[in-house]
N, C-alpha and C. Protein backbone atom coordinates (compact mmCIF):
# COMPACT_ATOMS: atom_id res chain seq x y z
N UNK A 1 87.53 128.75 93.07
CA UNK A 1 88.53 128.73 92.01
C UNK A 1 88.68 127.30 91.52
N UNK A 2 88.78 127.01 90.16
CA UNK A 2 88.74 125.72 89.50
C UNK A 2 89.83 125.28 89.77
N UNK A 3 90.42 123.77 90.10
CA UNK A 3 91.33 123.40 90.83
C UNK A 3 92.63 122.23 89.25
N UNK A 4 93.32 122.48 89.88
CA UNK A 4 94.01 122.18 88.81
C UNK A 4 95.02 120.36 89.01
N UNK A 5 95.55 120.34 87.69
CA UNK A 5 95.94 118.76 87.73
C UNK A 5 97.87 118.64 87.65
N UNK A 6 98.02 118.20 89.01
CA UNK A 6 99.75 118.41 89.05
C UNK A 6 99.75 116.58 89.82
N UNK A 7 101.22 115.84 89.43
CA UNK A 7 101.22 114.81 90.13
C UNK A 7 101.29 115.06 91.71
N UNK A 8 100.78 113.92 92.31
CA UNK A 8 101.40 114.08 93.83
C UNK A 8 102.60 113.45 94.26
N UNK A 9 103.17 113.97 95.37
CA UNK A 9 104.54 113.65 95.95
C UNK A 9 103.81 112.19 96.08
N UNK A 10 105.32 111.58 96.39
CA UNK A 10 105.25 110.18 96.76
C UNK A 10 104.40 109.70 98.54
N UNK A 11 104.63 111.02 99.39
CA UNK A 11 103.55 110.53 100.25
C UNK A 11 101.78 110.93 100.26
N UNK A 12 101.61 111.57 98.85
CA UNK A 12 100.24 111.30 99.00
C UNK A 12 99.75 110.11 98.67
N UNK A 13 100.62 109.03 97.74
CA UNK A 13 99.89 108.11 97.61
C UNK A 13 99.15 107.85 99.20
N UNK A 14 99.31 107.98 99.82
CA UNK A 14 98.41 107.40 101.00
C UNK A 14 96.85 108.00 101.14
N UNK A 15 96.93 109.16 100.08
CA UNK A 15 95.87 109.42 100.19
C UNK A 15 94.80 108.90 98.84
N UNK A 16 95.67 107.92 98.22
CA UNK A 16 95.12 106.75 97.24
C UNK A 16 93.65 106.29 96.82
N UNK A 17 93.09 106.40 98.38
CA UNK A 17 91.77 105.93 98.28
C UNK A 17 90.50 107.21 97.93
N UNK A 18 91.33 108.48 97.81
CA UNK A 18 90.53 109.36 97.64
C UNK A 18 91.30 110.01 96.31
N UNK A 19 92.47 110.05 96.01
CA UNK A 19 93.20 111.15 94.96
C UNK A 19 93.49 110.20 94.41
N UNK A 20 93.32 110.81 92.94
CA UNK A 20 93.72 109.60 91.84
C UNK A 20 95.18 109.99 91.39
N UNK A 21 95.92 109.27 90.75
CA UNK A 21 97.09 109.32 90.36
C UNK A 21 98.25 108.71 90.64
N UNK A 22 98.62 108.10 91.91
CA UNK A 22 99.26 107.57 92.61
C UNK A 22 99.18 106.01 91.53
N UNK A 23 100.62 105.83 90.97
CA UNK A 23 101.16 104.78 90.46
C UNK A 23 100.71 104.67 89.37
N UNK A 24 99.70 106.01 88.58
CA UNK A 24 99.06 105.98 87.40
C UNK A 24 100.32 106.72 86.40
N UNK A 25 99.90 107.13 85.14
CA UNK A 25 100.27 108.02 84.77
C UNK A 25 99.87 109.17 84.78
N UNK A 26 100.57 110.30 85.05
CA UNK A 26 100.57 111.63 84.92
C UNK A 26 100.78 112.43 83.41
N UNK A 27 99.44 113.19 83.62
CA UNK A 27 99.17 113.62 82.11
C UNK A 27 99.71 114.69 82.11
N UNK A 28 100.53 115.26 80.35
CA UNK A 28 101.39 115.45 80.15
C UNK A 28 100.99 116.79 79.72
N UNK A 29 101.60 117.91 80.43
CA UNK A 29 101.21 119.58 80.36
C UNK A 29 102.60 120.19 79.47
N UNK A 30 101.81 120.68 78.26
CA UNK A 30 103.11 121.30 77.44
C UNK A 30 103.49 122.30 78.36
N UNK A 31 104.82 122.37 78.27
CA UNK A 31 105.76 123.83 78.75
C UNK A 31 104.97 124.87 78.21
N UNK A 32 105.35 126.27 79.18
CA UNK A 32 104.89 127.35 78.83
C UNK A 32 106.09 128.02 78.36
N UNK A 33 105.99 128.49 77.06
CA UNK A 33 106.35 129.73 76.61
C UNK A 33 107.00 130.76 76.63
N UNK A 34 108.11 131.28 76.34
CA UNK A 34 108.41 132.69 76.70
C UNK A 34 107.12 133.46 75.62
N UNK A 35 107.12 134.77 76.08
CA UNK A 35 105.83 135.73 75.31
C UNK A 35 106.24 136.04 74.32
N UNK A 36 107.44 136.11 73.94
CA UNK A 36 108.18 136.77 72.34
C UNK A 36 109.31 136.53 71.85
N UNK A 37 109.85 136.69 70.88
CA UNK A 37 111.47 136.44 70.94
C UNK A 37 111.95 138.20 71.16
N UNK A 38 111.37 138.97 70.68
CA UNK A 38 111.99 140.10 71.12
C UNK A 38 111.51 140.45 72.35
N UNK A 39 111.47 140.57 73.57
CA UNK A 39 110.73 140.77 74.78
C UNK A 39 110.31 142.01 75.37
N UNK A 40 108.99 142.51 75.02
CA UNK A 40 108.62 143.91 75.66
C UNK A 40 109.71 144.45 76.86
N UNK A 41 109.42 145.92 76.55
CA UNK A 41 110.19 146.27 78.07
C UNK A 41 108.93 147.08 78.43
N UNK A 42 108.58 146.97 79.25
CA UNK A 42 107.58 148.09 80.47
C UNK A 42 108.03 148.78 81.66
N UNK A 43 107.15 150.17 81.84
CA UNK A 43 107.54 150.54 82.97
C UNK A 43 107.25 150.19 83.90
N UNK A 44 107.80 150.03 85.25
CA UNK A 44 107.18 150.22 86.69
C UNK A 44 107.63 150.75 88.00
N UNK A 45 106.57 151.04 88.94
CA UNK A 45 106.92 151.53 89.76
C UNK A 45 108.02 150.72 90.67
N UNK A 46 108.74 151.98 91.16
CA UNK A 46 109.75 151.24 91.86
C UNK A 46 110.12 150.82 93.28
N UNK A 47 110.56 150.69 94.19
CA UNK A 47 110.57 150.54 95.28
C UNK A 47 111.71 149.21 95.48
N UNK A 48 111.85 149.01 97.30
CA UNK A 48 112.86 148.63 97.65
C UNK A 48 112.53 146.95 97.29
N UNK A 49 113.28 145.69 97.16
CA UNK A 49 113.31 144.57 96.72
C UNK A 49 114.11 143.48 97.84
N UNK A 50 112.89 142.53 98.53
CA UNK A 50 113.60 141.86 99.40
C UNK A 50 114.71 140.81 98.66
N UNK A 51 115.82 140.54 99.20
CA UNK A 51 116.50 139.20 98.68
C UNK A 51 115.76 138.17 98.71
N UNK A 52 116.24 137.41 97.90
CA UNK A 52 115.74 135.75 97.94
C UNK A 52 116.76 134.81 99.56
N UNK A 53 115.86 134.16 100.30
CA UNK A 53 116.42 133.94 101.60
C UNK A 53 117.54 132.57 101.34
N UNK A 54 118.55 132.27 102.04
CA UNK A 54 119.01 131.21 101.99
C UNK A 54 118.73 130.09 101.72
N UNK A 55 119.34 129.51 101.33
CA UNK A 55 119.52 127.67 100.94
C UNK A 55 118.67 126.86 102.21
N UNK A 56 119.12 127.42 103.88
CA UNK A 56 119.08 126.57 105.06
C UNK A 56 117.45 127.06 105.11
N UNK A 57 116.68 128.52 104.68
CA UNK A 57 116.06 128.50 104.87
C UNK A 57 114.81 127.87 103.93
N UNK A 58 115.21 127.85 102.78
CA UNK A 58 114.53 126.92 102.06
C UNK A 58 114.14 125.50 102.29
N UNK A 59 115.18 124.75 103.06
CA UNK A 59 115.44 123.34 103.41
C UNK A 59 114.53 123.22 104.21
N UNK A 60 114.58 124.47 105.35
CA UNK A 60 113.49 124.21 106.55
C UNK A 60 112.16 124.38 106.00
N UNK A 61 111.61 124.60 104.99
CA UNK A 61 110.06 124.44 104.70
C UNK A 61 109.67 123.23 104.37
N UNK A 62 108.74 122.97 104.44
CA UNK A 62 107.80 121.96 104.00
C UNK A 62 107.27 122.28 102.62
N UNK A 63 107.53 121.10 101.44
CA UNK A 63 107.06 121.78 100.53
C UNK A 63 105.90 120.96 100.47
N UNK A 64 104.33 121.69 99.67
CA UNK A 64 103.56 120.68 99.18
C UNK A 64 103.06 120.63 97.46
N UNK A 65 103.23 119.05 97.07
CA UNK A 65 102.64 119.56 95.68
C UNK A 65 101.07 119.43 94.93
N UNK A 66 100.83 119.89 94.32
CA UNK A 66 99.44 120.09 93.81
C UNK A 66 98.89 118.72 93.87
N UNK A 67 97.83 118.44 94.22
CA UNK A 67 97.52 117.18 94.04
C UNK A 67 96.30 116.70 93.01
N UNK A 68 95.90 115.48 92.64
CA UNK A 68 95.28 115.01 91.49
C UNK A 68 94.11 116.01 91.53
N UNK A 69 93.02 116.07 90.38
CA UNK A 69 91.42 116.33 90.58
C UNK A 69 90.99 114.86 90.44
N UNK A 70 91.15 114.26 91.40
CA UNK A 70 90.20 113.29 91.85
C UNK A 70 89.19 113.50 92.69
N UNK A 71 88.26 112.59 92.98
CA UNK A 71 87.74 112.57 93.98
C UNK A 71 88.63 112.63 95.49
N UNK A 72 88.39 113.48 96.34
CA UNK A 72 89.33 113.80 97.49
C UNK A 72 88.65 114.06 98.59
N UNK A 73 89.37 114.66 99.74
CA UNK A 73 89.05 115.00 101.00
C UNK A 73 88.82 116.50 101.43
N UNK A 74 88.13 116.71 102.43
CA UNK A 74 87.75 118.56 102.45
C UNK A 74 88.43 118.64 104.09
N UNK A 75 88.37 119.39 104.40
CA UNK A 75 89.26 120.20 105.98
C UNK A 75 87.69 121.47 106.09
N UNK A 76 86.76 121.24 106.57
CA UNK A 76 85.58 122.50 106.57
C UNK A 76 85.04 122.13 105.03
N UNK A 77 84.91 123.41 104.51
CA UNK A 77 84.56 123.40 103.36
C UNK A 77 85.75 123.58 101.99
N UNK A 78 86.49 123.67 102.46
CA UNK A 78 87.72 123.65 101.63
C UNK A 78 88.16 121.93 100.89
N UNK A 79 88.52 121.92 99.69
CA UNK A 79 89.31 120.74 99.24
C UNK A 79 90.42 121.01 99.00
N UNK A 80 91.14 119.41 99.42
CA UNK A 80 92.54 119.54 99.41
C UNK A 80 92.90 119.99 98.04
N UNK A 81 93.82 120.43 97.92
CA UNK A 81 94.49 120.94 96.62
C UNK A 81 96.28 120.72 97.07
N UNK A 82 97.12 120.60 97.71
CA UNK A 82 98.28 120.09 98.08
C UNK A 82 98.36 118.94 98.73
N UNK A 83 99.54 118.02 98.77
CA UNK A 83 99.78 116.70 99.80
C UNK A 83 101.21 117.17 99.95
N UNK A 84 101.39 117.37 101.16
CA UNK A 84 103.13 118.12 101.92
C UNK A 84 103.92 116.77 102.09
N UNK A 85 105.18 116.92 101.91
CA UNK A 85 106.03 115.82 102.44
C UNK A 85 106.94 116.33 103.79
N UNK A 86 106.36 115.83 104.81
CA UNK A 86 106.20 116.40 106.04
C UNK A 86 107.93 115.40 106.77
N UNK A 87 108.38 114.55 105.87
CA UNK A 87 109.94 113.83 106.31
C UNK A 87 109.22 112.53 106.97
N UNK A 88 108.15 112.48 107.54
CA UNK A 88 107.32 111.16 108.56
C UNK A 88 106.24 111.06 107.67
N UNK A 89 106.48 109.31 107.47
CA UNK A 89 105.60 108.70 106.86
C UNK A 89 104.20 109.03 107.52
N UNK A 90 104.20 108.90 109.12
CA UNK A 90 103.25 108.88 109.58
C UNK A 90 103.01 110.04 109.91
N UNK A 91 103.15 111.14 109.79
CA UNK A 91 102.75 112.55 109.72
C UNK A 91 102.63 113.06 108.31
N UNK A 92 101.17 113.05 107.80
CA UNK A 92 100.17 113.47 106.74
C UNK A 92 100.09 114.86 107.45
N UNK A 93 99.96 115.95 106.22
CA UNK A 93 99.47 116.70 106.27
C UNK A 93 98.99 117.58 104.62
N UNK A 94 98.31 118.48 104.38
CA UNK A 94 97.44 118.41 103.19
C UNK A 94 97.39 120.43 103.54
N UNK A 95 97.21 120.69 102.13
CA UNK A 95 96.71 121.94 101.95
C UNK A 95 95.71 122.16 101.25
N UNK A 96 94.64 123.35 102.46
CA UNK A 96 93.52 123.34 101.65
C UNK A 96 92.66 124.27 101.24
N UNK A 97 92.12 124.27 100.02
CA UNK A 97 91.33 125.85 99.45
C UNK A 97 92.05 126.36 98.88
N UNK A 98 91.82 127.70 98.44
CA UNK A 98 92.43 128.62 97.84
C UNK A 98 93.40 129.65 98.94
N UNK A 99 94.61 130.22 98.08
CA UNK A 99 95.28 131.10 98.86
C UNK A 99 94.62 132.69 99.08
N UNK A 100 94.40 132.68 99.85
CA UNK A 100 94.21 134.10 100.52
C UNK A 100 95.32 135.52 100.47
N UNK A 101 94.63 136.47 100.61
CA UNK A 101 95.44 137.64 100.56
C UNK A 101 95.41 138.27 102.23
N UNK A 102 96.52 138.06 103.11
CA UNK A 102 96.08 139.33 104.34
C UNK A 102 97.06 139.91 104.96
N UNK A 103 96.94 140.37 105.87
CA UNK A 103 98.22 141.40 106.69
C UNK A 103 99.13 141.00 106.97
N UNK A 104 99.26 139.14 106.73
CA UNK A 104 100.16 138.09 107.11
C UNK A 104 101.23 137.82 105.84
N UNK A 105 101.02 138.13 104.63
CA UNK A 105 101.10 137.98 103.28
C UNK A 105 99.85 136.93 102.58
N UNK A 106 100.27 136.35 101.92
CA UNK A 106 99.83 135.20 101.11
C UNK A 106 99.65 133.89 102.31
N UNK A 107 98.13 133.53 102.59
CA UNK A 107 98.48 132.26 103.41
C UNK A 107 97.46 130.90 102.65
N UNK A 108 97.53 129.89 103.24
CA UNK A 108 96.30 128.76 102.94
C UNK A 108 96.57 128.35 103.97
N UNK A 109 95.09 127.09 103.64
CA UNK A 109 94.90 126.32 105.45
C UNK A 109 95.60 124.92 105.02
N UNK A 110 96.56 124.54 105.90
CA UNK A 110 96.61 123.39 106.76
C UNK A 110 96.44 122.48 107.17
N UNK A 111 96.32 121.34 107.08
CA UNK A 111 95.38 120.87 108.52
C UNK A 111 96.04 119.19 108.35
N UNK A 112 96.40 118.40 109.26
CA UNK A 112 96.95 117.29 109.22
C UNK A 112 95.98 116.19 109.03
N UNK A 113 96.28 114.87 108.15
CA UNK A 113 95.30 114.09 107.66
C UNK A 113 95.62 112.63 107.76
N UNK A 114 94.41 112.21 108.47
CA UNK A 114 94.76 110.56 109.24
C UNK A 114 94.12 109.86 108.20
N UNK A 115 95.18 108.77 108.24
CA UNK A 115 93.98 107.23 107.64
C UNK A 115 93.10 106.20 108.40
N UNK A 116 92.14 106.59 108.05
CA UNK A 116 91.13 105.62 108.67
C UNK A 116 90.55 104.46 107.59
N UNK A 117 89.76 103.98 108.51
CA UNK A 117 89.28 102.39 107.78
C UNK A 117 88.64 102.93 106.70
N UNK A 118 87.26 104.23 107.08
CA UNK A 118 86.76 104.73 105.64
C UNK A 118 87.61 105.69 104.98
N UNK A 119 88.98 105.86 105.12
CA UNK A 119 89.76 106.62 103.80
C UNK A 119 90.29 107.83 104.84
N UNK A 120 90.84 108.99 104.65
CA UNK A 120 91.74 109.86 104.55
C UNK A 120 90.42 110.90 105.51
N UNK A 121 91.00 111.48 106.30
CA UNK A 121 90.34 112.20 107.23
C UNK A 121 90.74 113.70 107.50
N UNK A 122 90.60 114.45 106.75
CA UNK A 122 91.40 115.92 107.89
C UNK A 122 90.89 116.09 108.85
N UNK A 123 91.73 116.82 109.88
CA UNK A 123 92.10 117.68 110.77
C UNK A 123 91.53 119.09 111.34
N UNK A 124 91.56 119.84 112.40
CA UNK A 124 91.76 120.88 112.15
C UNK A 124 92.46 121.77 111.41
N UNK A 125 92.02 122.75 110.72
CA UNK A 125 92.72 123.34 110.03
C UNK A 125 93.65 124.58 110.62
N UNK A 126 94.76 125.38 109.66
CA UNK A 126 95.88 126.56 110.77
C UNK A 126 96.03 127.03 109.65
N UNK A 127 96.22 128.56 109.43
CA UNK A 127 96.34 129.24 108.44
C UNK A 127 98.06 129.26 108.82
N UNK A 128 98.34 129.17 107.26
CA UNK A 128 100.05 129.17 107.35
C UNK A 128 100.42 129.96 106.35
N UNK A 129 101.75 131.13 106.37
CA UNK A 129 102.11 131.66 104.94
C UNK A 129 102.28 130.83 103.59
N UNK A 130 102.48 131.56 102.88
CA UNK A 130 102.92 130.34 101.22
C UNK A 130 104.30 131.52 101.42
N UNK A 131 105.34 130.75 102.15
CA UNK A 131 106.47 131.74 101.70
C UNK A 131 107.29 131.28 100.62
N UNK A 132 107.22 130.16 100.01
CA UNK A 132 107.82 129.85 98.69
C UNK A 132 106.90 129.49 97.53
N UNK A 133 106.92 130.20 96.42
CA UNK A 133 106.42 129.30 95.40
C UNK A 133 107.46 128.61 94.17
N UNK A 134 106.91 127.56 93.99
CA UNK A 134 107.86 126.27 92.59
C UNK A 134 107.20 126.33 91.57
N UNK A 135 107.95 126.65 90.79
CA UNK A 135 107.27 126.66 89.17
C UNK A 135 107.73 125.72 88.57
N UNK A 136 106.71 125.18 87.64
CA UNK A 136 106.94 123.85 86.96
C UNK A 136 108.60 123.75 86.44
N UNK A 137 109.17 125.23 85.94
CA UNK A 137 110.67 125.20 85.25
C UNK A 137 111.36 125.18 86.26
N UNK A 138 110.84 124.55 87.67
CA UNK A 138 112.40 124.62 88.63
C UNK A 138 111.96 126.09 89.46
N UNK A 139 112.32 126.64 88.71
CA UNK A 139 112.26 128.50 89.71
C UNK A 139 111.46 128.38 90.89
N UNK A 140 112.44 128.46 91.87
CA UNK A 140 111.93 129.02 93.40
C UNK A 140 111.73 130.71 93.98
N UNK A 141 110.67 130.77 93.92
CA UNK A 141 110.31 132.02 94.23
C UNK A 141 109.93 132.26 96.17
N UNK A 142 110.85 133.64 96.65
CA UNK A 142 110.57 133.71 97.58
C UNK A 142 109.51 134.89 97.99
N UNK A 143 108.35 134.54 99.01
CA UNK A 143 107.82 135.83 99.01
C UNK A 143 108.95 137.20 99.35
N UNK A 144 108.14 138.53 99.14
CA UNK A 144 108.86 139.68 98.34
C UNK A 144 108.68 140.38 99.91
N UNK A 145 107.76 139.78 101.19
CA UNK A 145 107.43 140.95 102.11
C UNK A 145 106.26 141.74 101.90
N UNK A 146 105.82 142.29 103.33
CA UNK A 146 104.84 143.51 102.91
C UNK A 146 104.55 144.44 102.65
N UNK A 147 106.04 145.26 102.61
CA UNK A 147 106.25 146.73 102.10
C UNK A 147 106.05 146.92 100.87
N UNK A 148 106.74 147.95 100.45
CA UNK A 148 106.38 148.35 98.78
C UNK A 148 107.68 147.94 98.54
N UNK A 149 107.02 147.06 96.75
CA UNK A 149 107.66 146.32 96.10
C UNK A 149 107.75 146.77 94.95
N UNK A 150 108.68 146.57 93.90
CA UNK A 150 108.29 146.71 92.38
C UNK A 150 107.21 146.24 91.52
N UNK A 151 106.22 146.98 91.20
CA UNK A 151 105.19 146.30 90.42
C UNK A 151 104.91 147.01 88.95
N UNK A 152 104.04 146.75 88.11
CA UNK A 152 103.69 146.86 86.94
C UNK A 152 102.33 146.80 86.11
N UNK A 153 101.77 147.72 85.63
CA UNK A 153 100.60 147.18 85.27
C UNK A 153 99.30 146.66 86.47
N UNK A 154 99.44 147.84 87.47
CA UNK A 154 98.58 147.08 88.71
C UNK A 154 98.89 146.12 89.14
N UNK A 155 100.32 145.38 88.63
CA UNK A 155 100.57 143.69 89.49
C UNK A 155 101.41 144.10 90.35
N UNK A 156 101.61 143.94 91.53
CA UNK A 156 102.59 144.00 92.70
C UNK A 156 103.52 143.04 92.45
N UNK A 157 104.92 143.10 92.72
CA UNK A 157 106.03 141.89 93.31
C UNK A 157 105.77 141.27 93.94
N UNK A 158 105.20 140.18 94.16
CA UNK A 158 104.56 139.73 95.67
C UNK A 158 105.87 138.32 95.80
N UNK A 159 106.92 137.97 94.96
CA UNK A 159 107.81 136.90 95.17
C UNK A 159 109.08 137.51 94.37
N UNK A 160 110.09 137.00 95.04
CA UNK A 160 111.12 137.43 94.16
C UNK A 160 111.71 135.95 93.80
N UNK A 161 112.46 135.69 92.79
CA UNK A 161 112.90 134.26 92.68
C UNK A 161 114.57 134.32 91.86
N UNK A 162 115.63 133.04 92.33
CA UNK A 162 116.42 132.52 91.92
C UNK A 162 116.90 132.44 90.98
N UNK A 163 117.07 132.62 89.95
CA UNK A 163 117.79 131.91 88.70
C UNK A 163 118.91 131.89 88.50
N UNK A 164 119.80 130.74 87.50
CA UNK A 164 120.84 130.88 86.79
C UNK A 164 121.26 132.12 86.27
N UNK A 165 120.92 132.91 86.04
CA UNK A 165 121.34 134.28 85.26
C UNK A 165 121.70 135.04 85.93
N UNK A 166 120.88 135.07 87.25
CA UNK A 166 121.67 135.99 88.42
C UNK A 166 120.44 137.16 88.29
N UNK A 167 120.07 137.37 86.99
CA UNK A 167 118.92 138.66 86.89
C UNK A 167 117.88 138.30 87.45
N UNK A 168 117.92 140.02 88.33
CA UNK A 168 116.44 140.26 89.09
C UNK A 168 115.05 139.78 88.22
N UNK A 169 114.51 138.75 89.12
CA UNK A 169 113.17 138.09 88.23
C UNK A 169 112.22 138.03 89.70
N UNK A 170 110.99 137.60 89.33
CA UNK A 170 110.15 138.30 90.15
C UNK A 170 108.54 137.53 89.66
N UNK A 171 107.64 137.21 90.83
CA UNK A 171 106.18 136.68 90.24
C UNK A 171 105.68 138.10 90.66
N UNK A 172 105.02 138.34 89.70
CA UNK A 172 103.89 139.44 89.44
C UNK A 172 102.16 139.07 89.51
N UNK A 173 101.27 139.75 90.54
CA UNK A 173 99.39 140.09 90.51
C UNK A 173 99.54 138.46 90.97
N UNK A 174 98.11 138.09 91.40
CA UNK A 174 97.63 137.31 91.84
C UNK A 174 97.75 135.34 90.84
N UNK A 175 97.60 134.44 91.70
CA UNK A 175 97.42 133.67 90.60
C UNK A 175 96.09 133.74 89.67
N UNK A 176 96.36 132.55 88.76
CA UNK A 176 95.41 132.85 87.77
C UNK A 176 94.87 131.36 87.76
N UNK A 177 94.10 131.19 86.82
CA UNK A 177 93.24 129.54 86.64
C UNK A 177 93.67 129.82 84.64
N UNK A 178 94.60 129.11 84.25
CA UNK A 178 94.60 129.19 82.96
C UNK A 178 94.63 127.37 82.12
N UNK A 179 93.62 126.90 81.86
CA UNK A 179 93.44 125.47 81.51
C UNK A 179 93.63 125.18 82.32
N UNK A 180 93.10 124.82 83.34
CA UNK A 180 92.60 124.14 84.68
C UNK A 180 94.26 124.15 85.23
N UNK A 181 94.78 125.11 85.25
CA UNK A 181 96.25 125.21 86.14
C UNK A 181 95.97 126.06 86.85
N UNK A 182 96.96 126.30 87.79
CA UNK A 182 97.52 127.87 88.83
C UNK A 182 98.34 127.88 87.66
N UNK A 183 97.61 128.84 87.88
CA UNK A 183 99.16 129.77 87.12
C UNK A 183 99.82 131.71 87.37
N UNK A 184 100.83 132.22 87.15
CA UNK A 184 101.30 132.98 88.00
C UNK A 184 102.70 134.20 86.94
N UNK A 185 102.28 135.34 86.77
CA UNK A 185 103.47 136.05 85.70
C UNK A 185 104.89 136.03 86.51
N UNK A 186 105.35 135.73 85.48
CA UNK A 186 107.30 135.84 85.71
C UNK A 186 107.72 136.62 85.28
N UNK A 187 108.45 137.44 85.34
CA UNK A 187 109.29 138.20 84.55
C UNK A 187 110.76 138.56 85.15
N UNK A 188 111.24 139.27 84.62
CA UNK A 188 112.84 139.77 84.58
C UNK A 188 112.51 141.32 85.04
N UNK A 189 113.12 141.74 85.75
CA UNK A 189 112.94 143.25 86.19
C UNK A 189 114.31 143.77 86.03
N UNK A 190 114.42 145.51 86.26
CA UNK A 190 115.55 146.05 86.68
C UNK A 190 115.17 147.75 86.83
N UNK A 191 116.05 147.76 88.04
CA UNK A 191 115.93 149.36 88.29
C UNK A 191 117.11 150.13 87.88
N UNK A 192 117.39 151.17 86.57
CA UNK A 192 117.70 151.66 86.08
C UNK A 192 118.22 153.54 86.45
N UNK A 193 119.08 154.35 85.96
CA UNK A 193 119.33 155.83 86.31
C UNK A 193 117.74 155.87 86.05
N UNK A 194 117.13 155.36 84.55
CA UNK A 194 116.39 155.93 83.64
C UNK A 194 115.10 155.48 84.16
N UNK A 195 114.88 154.72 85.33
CA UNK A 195 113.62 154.05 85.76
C UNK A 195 113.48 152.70 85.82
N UNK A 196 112.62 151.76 86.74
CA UNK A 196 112.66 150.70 86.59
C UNK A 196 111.98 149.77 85.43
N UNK A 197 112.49 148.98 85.04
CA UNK A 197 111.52 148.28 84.01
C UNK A 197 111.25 146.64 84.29
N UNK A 198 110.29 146.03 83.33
CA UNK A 198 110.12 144.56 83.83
C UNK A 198 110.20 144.44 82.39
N UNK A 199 110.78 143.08 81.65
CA UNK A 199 111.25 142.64 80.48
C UNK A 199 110.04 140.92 80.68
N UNK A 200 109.84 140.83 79.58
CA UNK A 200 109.34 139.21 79.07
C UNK A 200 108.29 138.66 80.06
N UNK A 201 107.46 139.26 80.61
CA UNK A 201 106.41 138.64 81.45
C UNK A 201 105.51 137.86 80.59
N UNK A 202 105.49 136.59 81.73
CA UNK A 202 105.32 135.19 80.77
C UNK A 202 104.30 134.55 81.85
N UNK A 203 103.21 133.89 81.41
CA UNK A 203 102.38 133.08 82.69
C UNK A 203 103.67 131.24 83.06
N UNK A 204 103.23 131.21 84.25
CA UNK A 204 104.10 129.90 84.27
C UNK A 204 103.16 129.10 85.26
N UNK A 205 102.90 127.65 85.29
CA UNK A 205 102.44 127.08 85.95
C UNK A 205 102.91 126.87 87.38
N UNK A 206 102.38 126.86 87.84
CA UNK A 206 102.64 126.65 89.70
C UNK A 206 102.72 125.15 89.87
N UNK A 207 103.93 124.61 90.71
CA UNK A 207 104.32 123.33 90.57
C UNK A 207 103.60 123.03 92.32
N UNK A 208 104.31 123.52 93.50
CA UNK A 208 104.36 123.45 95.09
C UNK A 208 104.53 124.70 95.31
N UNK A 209 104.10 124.48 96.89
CA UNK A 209 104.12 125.38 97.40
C UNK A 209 105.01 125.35 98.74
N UNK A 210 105.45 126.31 99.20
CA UNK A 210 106.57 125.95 100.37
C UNK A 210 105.70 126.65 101.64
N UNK A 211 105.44 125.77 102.59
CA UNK A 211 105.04 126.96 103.81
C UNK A 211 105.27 126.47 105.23
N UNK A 212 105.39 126.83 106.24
CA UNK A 212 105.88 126.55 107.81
C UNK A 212 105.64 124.98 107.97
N UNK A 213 106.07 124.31 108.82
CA UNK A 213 105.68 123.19 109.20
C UNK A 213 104.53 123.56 110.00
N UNK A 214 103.32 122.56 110.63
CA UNK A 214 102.45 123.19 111.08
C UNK A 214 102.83 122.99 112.69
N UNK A 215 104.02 122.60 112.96
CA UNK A 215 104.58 122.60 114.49
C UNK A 215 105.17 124.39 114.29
N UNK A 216 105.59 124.85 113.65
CA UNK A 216 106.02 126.10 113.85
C UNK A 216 105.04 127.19 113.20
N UNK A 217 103.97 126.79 112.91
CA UNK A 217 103.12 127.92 111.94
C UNK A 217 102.69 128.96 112.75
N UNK A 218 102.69 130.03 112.57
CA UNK A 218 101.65 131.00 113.79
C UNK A 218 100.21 130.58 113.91
């Protein structure tokens, strides 16, 4: 999957000697879009809808954010594509490859990353969930669980997310690669006497990702 261009947190600069961006400027990605001013309504199937989890449990993740397409570091055959802000300067750690689909939910690999004299080194790698995703507009999305979810159009619920409005909203189907981004459908849902529907599904860029520390990961 073609890898995409997001700034890095302030502790990847350490990974400087391999990811570009650190103290550069960060190039400038127009906002995405709502899809209409009048906003389709569609049907979908319905089913039960996990809550979005607490504040404390949000706090406790580790988030990581997308990091440059520079020249970088691999963990196996995987390249980094996240730099986590792990709270310790001296505890690096990096996410790497693409996200996977399995019985676990949504996971990627892991793997903690030293500095050495020749540059930035991973680790073994640990498969960890992606139980949060960040969209460039702020919106924290929590995964949805593995049961049956509300979906649409062949896309499953696979996150449910936060907003100001209070209305049920939701990431819908797999990510996508749209101009060298992740990117990922949003929409507004609701289950109705008359059936459930999903309103204004919109692609949105993927900012971070939230997943276990790798002291607590399975």
């Amino acid at each position: 999957m073609p890898r995409i261009r997001v700034p890095l947190l302030p502790i990847a600069c350490a990974f400087a000697v391999v990811v570009a961006g650190c103290g550069g400027t960060a190039p400038t990605v127009p906002p995405v879009a709502p899809a209409s001013v009048v906003p389709p309504t569609l049907d979908v199937a319905s089913a039960s809808v996990t809550p979005v989890p607490t504040e404390q449990a949000v706090a406790e993740t580790m988030w990581c954010e997308w990091a440059d397409l520079g020249e970088t570091i691999t963990a196996g055959d995987k390249r980094l594509n996240f730099a986590c802000d792990t709270g310790d300067p001296a505890s690096q750690v990096g996410l790497f490859g693409e996200i996977e689909n399995t019985d676990l939910g949504w996971v990627i690999a892991a793997a903690p990353v030293t500095v050495t004299a020749d540059g930035p080194v991973a680790g073994e790698a640990t498969m960890v969930t992606v139980d949060y995703i960040r969209l460039e507009d702020g919106t924290t999305c929590a995964n949805a669980g593995h049961g049956a979810t509300t979906g649409y159009d062949d896309m499953r619920l696979n996150y449910t997310c936060e907003v100001p409005s209070g209305e049920q909203t939701g990431l819908f189907g797999d990510v996508e690669v749209v101009e060298d981004r992740w990117q990922i459908t949003k929409a507004t849902f609701n289950i109705t006497p008359g059936g459930p529907t999903v309103t204004a599904p919109a692609q949105f860029i993927i900012q971070a990702l939230g997943v276990p520390p790798l002291s607590t990961a399975p």
